[in-house]
PDB file of N, CA and C in Angstrom:
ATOM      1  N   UNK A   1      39.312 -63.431  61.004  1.00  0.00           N
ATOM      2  CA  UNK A   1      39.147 -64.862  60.822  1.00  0.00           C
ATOM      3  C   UNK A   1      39.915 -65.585  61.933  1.00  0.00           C
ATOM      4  N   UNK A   2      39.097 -66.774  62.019  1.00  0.00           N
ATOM      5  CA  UNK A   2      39.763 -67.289  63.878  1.00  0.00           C
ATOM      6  C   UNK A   2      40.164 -69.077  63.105  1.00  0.00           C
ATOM      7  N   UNK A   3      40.989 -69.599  63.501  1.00  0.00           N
ATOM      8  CA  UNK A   3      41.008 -70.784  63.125  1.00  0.00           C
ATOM      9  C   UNK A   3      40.398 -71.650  64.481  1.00  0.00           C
ATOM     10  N   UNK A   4      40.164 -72.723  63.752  1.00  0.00           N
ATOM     11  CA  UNK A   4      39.191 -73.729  64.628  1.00  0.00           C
ATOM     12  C   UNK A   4      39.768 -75.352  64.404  1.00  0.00           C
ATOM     13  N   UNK A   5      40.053 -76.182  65.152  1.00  0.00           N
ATOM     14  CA  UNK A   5      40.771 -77.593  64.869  1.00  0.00           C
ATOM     15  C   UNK A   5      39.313 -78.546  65.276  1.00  0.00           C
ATOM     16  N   UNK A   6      39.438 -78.991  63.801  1.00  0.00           N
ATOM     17  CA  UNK A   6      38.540 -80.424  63.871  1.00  0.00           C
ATOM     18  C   UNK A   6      39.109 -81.511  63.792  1.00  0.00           C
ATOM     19  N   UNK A   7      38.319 -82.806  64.927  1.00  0.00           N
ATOM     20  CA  UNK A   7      38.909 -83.795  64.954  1.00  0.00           C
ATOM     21  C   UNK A   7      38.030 -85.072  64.854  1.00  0.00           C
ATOM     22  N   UNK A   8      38.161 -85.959  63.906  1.00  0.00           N
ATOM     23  CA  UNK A   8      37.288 -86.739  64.037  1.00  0.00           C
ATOM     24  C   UNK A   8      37.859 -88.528  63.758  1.00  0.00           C
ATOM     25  N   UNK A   9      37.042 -89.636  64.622  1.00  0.00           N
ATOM     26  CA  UNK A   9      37.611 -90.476  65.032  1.00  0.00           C
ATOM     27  C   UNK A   9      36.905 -91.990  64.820  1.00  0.00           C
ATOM     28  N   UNK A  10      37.150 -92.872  64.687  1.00  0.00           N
ATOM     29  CA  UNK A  10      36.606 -94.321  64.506  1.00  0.00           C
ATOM     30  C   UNK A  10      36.579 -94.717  66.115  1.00  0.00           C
ATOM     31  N   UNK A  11      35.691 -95.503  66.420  1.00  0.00           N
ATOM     32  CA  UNK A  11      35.268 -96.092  68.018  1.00  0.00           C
ATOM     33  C   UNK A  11      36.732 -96.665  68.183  1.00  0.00           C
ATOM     34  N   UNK A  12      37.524 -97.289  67.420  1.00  0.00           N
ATOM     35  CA  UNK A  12      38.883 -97.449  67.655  1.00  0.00           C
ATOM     36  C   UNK A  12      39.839 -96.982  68.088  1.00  0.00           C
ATOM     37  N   UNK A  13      39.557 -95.619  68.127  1.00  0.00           N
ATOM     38  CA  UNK A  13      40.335 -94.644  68.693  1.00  0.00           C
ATOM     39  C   UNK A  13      41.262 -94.107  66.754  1.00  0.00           C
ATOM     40  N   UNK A  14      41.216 -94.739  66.184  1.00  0.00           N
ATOM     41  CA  UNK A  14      42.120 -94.529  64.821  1.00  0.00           C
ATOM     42  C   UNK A  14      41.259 -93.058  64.195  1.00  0.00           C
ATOM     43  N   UNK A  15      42.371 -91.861  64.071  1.00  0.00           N
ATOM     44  CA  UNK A  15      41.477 -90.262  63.849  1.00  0.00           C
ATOM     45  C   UNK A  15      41.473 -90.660  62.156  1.00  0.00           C
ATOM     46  N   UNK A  16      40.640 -90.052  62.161  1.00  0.00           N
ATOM     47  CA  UNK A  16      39.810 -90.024  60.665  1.00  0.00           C
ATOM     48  C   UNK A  16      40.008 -88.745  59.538  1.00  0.00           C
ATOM     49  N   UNK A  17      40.216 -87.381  60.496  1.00  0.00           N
ATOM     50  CA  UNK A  17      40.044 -86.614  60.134  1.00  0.00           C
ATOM     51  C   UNK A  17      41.022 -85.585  61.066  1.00  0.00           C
ATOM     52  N   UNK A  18      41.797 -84.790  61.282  1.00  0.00           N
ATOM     53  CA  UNK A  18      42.877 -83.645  62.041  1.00  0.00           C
ATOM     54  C   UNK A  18      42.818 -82.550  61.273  1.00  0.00           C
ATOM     55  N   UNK A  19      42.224 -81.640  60.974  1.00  0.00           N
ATOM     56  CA  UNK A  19      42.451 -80.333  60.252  1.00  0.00           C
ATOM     57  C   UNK A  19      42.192 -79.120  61.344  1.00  0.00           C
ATOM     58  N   UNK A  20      42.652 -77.626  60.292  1.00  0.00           N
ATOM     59  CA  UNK A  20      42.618 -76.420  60.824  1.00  0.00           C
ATOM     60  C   UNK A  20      41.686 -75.906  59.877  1.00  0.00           C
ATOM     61  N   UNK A  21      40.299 -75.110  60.511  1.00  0.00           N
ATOM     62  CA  UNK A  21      39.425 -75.039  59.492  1.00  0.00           C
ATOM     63  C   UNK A  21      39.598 -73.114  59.820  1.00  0.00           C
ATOM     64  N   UNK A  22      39.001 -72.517  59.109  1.00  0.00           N
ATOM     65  CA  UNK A  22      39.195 -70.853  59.466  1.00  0.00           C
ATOM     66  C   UNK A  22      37.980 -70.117  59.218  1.00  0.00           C
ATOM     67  N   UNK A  23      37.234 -69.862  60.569  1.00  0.00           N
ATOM     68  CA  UNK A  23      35.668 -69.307  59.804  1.00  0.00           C
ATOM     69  C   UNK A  23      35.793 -67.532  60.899  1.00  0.00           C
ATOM     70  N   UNK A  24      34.652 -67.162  60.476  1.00  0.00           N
ATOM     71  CA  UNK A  24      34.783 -65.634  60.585  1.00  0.00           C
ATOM     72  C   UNK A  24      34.735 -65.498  62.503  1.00  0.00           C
ATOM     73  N   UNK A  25      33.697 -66.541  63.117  1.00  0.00           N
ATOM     74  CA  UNK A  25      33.988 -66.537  64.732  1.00  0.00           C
ATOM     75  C   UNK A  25      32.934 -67.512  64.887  1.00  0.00           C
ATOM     76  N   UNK A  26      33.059 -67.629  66.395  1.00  0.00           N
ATOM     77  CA  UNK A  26      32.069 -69.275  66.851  1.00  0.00           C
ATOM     78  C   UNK A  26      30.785 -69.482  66.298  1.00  0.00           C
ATOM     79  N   UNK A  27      30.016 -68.397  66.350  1.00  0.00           N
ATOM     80  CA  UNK A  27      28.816 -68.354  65.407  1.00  0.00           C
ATOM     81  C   UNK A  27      28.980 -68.782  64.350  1.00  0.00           C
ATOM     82  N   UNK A  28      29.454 -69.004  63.156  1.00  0.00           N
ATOM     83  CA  UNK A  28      29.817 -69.095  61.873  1.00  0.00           C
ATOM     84  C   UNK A  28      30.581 -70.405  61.629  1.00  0.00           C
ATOM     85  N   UNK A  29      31.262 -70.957  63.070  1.00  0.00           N
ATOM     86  CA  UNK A  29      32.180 -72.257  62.930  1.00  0.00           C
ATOM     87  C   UNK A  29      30.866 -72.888  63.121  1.00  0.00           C
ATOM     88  N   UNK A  30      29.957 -72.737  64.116  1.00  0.00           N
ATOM     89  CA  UNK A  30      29.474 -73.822  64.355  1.00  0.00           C
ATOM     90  C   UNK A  30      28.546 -74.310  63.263  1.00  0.00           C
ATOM     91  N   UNK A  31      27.741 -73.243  62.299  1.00  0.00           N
ATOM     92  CA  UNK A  31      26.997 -73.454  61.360  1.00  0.00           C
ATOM     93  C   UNK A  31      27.472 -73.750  59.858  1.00  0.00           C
ATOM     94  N   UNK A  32      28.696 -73.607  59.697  1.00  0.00           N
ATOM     95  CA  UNK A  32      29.263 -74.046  58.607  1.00  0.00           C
ATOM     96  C   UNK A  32      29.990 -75.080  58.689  1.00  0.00           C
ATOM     97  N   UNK A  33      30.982 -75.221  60.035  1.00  0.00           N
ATOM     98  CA  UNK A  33      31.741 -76.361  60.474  1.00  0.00           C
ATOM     99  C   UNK A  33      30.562 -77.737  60.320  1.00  0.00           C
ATOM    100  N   UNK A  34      29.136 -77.760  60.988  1.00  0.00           N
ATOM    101  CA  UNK A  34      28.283 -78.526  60.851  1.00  0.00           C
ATOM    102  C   UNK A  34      28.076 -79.011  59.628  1.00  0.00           C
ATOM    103  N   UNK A  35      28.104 -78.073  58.351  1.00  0.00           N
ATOM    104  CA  UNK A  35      27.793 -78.086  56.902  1.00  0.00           C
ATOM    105  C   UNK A  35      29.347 -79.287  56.835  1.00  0.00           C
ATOM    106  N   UNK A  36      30.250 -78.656  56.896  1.00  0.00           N
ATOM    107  CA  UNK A  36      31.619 -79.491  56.565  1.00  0.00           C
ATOM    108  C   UNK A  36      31.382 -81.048  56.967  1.00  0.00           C
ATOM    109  N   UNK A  37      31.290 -81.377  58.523  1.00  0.00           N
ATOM    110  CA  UNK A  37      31.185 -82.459  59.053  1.00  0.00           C
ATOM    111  C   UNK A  37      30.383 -83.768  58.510  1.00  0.00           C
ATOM    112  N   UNK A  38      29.153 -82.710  57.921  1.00  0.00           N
ATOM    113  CA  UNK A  38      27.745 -83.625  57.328  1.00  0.00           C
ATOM    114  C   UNK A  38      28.601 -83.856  55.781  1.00  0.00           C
ATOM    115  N   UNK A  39      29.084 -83.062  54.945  1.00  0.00           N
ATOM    116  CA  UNK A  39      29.895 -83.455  53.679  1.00  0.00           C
ATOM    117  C   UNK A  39      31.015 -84.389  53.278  1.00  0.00           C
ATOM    118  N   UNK A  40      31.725 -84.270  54.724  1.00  0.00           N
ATOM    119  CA  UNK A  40      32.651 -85.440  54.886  1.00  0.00           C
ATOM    120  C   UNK A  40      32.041 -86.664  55.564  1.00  0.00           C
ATOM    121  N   UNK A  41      31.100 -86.604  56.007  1.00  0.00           N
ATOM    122  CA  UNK A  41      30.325 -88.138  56.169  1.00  0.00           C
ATOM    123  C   UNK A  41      30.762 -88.532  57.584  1.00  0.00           C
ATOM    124  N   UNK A  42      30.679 -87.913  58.169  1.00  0.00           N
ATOM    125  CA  UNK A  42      31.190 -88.150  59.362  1.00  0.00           C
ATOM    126  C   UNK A  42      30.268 -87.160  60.893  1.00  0.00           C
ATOM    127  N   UNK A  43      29.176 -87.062  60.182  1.00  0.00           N
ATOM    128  CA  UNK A  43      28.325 -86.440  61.193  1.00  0.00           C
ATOM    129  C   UNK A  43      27.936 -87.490  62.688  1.00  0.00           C
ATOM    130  N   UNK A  44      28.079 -88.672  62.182  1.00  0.00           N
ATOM    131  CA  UNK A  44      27.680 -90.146  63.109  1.00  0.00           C
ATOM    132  C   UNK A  44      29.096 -90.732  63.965  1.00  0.00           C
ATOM    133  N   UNK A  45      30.318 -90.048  63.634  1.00  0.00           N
ATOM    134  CA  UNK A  45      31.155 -90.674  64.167  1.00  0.00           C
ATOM    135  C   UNK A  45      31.739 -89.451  65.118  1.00  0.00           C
ATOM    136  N   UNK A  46      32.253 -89.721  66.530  1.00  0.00           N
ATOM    137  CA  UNK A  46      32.729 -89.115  67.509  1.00  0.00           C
ATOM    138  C   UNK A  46      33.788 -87.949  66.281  1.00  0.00           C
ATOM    139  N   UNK A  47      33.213 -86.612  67.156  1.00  0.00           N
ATOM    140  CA  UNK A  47      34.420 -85.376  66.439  1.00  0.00           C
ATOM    141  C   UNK A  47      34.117 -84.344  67.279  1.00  0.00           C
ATOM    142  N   UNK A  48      34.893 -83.450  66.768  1.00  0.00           N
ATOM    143  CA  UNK A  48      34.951 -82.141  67.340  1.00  0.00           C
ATOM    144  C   UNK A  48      35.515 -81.250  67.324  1.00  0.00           C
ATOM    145  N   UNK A  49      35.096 -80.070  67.250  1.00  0.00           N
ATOM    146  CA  UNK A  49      35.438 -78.849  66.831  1.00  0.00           C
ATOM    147  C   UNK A  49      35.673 -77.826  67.565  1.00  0.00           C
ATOM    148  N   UNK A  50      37.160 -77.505  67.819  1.00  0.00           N
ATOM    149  CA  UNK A  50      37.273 -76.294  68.997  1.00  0.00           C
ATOM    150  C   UNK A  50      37.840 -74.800  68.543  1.00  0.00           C
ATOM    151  N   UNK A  51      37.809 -73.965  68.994  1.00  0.00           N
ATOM    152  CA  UNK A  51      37.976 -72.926  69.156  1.00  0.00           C
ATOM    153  C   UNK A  51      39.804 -72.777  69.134  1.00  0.00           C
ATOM    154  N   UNK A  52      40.452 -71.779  68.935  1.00  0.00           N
ATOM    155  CA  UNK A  52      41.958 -71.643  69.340  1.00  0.00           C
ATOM    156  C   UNK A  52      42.338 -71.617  70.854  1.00  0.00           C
ATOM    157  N   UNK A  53      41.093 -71.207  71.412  1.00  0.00           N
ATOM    158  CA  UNK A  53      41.223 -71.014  72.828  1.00  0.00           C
ATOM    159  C   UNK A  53      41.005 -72.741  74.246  1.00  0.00           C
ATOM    160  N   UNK A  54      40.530 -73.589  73.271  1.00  0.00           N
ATOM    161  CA  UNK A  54      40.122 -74.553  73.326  1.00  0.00           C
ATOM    162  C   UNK A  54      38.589 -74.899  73.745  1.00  0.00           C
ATOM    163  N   UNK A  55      37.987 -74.056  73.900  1.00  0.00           N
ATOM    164  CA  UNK A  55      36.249 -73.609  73.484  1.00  0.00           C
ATOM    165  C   UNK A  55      35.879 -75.234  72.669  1.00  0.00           C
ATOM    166  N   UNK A  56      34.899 -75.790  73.145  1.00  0.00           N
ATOM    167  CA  UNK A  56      34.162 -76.676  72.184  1.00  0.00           C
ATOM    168  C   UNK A  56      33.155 -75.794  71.557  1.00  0.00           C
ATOM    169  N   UNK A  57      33.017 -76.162  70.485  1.00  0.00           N
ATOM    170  CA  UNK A  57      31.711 -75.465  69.485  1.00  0.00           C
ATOM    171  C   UNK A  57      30.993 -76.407  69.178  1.00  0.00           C
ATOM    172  N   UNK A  58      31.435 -78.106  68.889  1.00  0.00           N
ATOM    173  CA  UNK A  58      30.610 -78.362  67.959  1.00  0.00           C
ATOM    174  C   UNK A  58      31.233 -80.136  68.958  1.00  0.00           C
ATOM    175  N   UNK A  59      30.502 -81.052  69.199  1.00  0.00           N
ATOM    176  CA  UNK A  59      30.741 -82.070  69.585  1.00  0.00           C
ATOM    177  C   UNK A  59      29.866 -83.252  69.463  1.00  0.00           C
ATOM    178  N   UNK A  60      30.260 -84.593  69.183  1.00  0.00           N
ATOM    179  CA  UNK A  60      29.526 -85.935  68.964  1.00  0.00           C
ATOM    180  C   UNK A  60      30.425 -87.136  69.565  1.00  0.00           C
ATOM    181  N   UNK A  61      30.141 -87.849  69.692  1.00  0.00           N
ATOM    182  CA  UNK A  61      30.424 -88.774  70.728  1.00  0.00           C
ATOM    183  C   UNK A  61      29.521 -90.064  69.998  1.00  0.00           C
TER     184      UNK A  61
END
């Protein structure tokens, strides 16, 4: 299991969201991390999801 840091943000710059999420590897962050993002309601607002290595997986703007 690899941990992965999501970050997500208001056009304000004010973060919304800072967690450490833990999925089995990038394949698996990006398709479940997606599931997470869309549940917390925040699929429309700038975020993102990296890797430990600092790898983007998952990004919106």
């Amino acid at each position: 299991m690899e941990n992965y840091r999501f970050t997500a943000f208001e056009k304000t710059g004010e973060t919304l969201f800072d967690e450490v999420w833990t999925f089995e590897n990038d394949a698996a962050a990006k398709i479940n991390g997606q599931q997470q993002i869309e549940e917390k309601g925040v699929a429309e607002k700038t975020h993102r999801l990296v890797n430990a290595a600092g790898k983007l997986i998952l990004f919106h703007v």
